[in-house]
N, C-alpha and C. Protein backbone atom coordinates (compact mmCIF):
# COMPACT_ATOMS: atom_id res chain seq x y z
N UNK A 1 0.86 -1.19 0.00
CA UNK A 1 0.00 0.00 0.00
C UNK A 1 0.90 1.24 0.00
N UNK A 2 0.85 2.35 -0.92
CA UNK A 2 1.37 3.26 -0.93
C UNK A 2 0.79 4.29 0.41
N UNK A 3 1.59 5.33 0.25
CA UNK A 3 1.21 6.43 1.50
C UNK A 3 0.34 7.59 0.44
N UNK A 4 -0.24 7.46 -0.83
CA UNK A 4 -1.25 7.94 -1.46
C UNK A 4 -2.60 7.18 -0.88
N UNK A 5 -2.16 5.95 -1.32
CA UNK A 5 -3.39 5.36 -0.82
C UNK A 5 -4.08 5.08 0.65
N UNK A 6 -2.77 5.12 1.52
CA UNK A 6 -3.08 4.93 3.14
C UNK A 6 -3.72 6.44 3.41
N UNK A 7 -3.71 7.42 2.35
CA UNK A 7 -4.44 8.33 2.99
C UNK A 7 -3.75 9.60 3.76
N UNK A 8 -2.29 9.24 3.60
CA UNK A 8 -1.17 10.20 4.54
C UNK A 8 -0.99 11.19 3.25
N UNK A 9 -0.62 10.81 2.33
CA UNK A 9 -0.01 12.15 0.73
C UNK A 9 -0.96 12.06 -0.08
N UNK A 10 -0.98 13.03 -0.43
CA UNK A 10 -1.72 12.80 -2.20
C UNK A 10 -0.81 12.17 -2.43
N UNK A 11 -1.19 12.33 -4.39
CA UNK A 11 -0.23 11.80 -5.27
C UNK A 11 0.59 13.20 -5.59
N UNK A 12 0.17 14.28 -5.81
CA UNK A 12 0.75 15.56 -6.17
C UNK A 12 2.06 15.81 -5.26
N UNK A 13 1.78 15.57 -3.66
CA UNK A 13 2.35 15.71 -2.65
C UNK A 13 3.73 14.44 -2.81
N UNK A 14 3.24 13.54 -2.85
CA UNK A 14 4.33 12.50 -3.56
C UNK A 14 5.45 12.52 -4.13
N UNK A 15 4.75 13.64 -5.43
CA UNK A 15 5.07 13.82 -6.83
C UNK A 15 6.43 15.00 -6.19
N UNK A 16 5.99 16.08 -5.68
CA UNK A 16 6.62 17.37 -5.25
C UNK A 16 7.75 17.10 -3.96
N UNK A 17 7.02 15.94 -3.30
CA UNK A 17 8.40 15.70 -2.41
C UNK A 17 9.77 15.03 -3.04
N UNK A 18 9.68 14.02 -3.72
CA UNK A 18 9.74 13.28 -4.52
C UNK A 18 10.90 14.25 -5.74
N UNK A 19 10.35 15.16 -6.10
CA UNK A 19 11.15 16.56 -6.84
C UNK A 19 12.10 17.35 -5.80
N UNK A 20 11.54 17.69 -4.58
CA UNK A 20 12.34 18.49 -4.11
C UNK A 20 13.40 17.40 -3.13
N UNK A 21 13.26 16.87 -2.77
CA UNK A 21 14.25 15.98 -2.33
C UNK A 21 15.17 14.96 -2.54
N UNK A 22 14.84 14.26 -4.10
CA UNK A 22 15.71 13.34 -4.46
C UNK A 22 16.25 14.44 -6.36
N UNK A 23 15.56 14.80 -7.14
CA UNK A 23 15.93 15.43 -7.74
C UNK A 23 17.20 16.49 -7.53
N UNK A 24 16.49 17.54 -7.04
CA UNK A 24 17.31 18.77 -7.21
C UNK A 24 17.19 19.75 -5.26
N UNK A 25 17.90 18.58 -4.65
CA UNK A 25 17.91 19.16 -2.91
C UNK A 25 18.81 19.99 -2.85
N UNK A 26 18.33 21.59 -3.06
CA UNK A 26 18.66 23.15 -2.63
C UNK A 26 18.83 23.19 -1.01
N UNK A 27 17.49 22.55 -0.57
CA UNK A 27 17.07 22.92 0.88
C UNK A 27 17.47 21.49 1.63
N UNK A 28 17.38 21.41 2.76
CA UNK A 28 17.62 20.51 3.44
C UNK A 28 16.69 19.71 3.65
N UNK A 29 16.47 17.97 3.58
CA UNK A 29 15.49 17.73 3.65
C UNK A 29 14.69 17.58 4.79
N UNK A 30 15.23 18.02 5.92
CA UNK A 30 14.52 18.23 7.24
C UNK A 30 13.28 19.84 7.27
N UNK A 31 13.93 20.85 6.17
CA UNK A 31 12.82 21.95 5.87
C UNK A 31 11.72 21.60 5.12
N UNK A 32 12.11 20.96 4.18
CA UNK A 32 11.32 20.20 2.94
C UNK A 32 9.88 19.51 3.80
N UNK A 33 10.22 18.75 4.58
CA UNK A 33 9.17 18.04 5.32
C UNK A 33 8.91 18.68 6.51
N UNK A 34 9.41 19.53 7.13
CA UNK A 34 8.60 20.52 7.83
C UNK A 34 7.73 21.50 7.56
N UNK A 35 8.09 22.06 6.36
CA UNK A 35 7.34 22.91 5.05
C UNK A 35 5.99 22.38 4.86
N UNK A 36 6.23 20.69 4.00
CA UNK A 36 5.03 19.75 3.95
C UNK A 36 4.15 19.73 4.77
N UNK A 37 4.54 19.69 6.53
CA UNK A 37 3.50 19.37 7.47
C UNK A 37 2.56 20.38 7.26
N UNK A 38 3.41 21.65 7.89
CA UNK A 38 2.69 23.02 7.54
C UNK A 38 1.80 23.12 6.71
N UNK A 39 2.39 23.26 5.46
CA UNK A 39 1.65 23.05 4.43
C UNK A 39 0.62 22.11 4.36
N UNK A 40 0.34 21.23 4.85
CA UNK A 40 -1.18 20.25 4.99
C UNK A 40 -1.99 20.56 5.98
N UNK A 41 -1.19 21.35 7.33
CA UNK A 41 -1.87 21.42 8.33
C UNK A 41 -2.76 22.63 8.30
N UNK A 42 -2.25 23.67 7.74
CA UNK A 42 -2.98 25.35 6.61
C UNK A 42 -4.06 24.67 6.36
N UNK A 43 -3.95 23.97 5.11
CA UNK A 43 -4.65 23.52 4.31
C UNK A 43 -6.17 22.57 4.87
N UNK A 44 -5.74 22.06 6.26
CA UNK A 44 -6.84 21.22 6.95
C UNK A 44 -8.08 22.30 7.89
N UNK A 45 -6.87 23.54 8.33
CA UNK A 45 -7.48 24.65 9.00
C UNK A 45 -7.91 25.11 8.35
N UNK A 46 -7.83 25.64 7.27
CA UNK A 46 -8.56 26.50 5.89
C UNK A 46 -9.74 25.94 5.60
N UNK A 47 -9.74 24.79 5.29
CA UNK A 47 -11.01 23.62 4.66
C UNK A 47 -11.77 23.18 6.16
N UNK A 48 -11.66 23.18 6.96
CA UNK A 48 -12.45 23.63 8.12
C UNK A 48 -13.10 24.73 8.36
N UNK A 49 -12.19 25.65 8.55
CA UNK A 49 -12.72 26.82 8.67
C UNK A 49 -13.87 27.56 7.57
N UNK A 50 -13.95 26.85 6.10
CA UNK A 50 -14.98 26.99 4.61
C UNK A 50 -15.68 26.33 5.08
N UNK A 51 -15.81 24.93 5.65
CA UNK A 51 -16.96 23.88 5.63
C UNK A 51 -17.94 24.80 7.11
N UNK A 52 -17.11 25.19 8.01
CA UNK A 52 -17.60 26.18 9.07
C UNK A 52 -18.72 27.11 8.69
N UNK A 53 -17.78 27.97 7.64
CA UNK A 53 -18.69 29.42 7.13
C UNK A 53 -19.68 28.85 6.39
N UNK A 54 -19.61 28.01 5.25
CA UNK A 54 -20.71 27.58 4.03
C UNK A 54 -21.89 26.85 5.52
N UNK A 55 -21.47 26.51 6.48
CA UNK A 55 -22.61 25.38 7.38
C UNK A 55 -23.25 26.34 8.18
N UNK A 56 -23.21 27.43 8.49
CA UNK A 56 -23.90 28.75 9.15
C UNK A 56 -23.90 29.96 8.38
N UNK A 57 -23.64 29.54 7.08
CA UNK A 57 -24.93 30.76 5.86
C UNK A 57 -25.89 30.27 5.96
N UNK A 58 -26.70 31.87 5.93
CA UNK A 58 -27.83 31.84 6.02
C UNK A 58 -28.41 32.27 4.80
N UNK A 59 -29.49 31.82 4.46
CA UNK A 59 -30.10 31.93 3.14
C UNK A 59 -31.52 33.03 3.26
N UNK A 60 -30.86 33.85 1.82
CA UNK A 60 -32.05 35.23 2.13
C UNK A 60 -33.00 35.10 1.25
N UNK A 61 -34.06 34.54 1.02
CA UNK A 61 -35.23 35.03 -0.15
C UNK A 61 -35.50 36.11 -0.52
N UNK A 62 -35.54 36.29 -1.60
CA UNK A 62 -35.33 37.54 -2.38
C UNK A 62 -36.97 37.31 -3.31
N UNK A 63 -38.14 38.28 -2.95
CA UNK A 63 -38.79 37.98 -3.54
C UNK A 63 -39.09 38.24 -4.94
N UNK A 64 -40.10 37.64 -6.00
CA UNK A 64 -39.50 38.37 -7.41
C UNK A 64 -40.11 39.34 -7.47
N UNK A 65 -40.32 40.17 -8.68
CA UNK A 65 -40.47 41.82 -9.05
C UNK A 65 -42.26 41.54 -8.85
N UNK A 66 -42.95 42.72 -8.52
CA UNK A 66 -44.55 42.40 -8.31
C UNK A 66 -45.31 42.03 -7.45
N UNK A 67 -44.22 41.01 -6.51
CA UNK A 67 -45.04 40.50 -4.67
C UNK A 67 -44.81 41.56 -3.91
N UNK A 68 -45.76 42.14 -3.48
CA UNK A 68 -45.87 43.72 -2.93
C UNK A 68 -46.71 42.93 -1.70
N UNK A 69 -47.71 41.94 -2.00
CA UNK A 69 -48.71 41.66 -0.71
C UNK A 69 -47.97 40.95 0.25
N UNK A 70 -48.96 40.62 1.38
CA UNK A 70 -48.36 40.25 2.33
C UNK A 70 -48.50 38.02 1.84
N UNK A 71 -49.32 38.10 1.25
CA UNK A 71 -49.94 36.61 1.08
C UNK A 71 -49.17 36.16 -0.23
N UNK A 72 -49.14 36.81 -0.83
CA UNK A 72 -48.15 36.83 -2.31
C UNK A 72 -46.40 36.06 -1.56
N UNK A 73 -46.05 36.79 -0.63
CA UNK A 73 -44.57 37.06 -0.11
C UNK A 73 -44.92 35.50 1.15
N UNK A 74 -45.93 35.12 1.62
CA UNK A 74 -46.42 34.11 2.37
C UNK A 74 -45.88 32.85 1.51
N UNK A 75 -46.80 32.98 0.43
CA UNK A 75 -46.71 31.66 -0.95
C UNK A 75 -45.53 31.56 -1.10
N UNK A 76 -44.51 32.49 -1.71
CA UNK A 76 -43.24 32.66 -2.29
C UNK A 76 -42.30 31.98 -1.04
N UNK A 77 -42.08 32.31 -0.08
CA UNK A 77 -41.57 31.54 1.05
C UNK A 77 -41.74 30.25 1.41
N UNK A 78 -42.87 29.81 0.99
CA UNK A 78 -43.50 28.30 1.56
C UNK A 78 -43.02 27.76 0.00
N UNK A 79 -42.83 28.06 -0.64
CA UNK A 79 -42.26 27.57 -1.80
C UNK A 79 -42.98 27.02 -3.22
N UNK A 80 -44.43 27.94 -3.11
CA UNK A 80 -45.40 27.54 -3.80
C UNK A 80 -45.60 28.74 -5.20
N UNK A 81 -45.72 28.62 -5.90
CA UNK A 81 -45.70 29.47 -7.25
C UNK A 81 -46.45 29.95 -7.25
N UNK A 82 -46.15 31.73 -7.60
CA UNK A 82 -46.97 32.60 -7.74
C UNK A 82 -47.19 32.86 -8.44
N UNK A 83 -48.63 33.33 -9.15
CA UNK A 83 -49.31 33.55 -10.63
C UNK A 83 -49.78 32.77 -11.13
């Protein structure tokens, strides 16, 4: 079983460590994979923090052009077609 498939790397992540460490190592590979963690751990806080905001929007009805009444704007809410 690869560590794509166990669920620990992508394949991209693989692909890029994989480049920066056996290819062409500028950096040390102790930054390289400290970089990585970081870099996934952003990425887990970020995509938390979206699934957060999108799960407590709130949704505004906007009624269409012409519902002026109060029973018109009743229907339109309950989700029943007006006209």
């Amino acid at each position: 079983m690869t560590l794509a498939l166990a669920g620990l790397l992508t394949t991209p992540e693989i692909q890029r460590l994989f480049a920066k460490l056996l290819l062409k190592p500028t950096v040390s590979a102790t930054f390289v994979w400290l970089w990585s963690r970081w870099r996934r751990d952003h990425q887990a806080k970020a995509a938390k923090s979206h699934r957060k905001k999108i799960q407590n929007a709130t949704v505004v009805l906007v009624a269409p052009f012409g519902t002026s009444r109060k029973r018109e704007l009743r229907r339109f809410a309950a989700g029943i077609r007006i006209g």
